[in-house]
C-alpha atoms as a PDB file:
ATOM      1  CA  UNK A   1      -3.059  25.609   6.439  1.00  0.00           C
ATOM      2  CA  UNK A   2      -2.017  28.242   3.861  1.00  0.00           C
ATOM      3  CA  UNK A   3      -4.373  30.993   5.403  1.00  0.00           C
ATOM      4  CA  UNK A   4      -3.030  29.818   9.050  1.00  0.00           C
ATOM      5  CA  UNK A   5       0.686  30.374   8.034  1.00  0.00           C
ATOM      6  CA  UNK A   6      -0.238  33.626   6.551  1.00  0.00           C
ATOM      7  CA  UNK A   7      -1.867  34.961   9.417  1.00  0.00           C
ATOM      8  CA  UNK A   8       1.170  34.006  11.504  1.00  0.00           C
ATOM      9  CA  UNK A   9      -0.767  30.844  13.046  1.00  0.00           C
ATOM     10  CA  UNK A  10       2.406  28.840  13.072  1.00  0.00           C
ATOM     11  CA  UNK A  11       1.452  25.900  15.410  1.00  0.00           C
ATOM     12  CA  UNK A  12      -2.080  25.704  13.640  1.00  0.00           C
ATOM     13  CA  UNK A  13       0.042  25.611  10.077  1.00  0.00           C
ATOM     14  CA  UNK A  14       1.888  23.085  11.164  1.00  0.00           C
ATOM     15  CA  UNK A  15      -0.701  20.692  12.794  1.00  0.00           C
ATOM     16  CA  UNK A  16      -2.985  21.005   9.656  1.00  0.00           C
ATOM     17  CA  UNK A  17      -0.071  20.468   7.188  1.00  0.00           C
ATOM     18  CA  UNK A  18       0.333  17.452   9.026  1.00  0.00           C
ATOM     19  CA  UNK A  19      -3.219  16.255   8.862  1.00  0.00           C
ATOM     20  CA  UNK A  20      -3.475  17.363   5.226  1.00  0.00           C
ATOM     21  CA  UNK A  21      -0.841  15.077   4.281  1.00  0.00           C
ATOM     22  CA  UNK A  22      -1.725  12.427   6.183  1.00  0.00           C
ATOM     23  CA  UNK A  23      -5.514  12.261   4.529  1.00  0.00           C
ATOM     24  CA  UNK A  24      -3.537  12.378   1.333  1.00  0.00           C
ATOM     25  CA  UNK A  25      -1.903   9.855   2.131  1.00  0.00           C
ATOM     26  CA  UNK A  26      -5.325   7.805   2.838  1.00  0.00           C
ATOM     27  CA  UNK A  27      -6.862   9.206  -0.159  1.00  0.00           C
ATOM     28  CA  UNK A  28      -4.104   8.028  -2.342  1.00  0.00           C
ATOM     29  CA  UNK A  29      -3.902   4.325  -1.254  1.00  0.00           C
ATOM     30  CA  UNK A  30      -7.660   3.937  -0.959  1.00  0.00           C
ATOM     31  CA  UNK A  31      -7.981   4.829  -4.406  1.00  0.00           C
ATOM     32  CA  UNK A  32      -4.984   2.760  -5.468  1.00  0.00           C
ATOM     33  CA  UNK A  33      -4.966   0.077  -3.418  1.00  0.00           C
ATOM     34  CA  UNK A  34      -8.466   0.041  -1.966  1.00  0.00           C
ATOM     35  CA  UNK A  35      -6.573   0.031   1.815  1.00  0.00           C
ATOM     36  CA  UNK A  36      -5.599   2.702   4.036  1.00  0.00           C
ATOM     37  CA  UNK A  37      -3.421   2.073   7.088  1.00  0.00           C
ATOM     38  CA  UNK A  38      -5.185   1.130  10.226  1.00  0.00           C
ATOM     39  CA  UNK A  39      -1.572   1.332  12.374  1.00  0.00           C
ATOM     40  CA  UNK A  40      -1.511   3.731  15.237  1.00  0.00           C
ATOM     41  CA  UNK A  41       1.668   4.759  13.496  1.00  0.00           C
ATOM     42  CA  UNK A  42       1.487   7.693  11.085  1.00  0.00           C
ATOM     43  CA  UNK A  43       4.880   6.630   9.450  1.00  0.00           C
ATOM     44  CA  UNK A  44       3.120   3.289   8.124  1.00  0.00           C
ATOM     45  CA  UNK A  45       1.070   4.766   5.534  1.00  0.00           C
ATOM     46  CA  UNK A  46       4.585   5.724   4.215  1.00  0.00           C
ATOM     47  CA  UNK A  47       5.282   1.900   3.030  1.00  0.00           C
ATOM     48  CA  UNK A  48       2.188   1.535   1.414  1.00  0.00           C
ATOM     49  CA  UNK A  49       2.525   5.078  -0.392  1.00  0.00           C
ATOM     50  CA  UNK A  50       5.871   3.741  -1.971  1.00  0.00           C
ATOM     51  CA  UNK A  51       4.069   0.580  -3.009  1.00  0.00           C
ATOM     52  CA  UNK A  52       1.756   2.413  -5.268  1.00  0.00           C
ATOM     53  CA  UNK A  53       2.855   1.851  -8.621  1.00  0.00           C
ATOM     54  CA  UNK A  54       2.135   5.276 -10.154  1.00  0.00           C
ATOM     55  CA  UNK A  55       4.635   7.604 -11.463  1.00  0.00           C
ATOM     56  CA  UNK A  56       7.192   9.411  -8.410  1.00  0.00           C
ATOM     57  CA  UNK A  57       5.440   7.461  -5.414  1.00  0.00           C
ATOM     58  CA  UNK A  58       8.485   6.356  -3.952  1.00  0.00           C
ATOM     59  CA  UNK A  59       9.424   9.961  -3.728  1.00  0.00           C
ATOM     60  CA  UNK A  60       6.475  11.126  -2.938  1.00  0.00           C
ATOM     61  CA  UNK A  61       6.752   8.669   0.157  1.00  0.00           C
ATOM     62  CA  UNK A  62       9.788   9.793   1.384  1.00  0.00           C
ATOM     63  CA  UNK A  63       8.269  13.629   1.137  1.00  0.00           C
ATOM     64  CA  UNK A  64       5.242  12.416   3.460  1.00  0.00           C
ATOM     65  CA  UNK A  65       7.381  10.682   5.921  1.00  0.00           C
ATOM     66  CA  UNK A  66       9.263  14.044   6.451  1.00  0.00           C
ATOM     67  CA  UNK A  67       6.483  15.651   6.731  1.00  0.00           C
ATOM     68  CA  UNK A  68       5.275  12.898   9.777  1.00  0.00           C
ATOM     69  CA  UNK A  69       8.492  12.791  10.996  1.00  0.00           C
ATOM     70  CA  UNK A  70       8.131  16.220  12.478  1.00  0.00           C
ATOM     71  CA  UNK A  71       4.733  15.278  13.983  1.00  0.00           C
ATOM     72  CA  UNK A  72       6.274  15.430  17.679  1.00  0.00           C
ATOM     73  CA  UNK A  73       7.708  18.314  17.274  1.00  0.00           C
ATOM     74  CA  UNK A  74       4.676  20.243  15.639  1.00  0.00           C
ATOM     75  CA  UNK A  75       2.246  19.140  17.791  1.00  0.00           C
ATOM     76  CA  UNK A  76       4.226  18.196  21.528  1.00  0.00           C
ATOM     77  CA  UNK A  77       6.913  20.513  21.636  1.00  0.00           C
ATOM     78  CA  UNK A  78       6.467  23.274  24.118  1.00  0.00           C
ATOM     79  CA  UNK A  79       7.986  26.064  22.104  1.00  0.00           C
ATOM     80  CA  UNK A  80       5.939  27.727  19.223  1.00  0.00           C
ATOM     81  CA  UNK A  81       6.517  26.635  15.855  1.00  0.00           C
ATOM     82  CA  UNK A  82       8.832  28.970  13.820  1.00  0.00           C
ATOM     83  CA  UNK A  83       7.776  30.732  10.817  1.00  0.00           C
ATOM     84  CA  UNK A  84      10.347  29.031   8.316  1.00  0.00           C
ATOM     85  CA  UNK A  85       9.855  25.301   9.971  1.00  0.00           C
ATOM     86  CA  UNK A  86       5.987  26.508   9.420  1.00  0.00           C
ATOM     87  CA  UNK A  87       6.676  27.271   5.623  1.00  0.00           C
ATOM     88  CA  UNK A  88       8.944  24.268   5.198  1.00  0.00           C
ATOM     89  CA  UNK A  89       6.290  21.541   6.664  1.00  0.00           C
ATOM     90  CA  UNK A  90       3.216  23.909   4.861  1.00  0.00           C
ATOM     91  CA  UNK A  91       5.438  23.460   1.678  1.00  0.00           C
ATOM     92  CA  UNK A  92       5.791  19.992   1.564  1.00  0.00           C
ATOM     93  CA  UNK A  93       2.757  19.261   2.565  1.00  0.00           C
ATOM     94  CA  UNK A  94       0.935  21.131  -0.227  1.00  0.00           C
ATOM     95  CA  UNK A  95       3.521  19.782  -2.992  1.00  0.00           C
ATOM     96  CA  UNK A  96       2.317  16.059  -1.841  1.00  0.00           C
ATOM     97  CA  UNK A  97      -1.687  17.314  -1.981  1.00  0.00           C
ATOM     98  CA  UNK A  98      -1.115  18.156  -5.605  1.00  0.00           C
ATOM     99  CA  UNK A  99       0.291  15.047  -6.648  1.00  0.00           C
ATOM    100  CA  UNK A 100      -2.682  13.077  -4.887  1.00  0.00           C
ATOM    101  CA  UNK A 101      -4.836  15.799  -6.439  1.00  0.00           C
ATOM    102  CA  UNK A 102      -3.606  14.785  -9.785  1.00  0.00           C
ATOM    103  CA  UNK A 103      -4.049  11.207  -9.421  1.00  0.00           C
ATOM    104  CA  UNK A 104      -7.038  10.902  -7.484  1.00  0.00           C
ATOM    105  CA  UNK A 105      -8.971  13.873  -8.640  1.00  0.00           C
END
């Protein structure tokens, strides 16, 4: 995602972003809870990332349910992605891969 935004890929920062944090997102609960979310919903996994009981997940959950939240709009939209909307999303979504880094890894 990183080399994507920096070679002015905005759409493909964007889309992987999103897909980064939501395997995060899987990684973290599987290892926590020993569940990931089966919902054709991406915003689900966000309830059971605020359930984990590990230090700033409830934060952490609201972070990752930004990040989905702009899911139509990164990957439907007709228009290309802007740079700063491709920093902001790229951004967030690295922030959230550290902390499941730090737990997980």
């Amino acid at each position: 995602m990183v080399a994507a935004l920096n070679s002015g890929n905005y759409n493909a920062a964007g889309t992987l972003a999103l897909q980064c944090a939501i395997s995060s997102a899987d990684a973290i609960c599987v290892h926590e809870k020993r569940v990931r979310s089966a919902s054709e919903d991406h915003r689900d996994v966000c309830g059971l990332v605020a359930s984990i009981t590990i230090p700033d997940a409830r934060e952490k959950s609201k972070i990752l349910s930004r990040i989905i939240g702009r899911k139509h709009m990164i990957q439907y939209e007709r228009r290309p992605m802007r740079k700063a909307e491709a920093e902001e999303i790229v951004k967030a979504a690295s922030r959230f891969y550290r902390w499941v880094s730090a737990h997980v890894g």
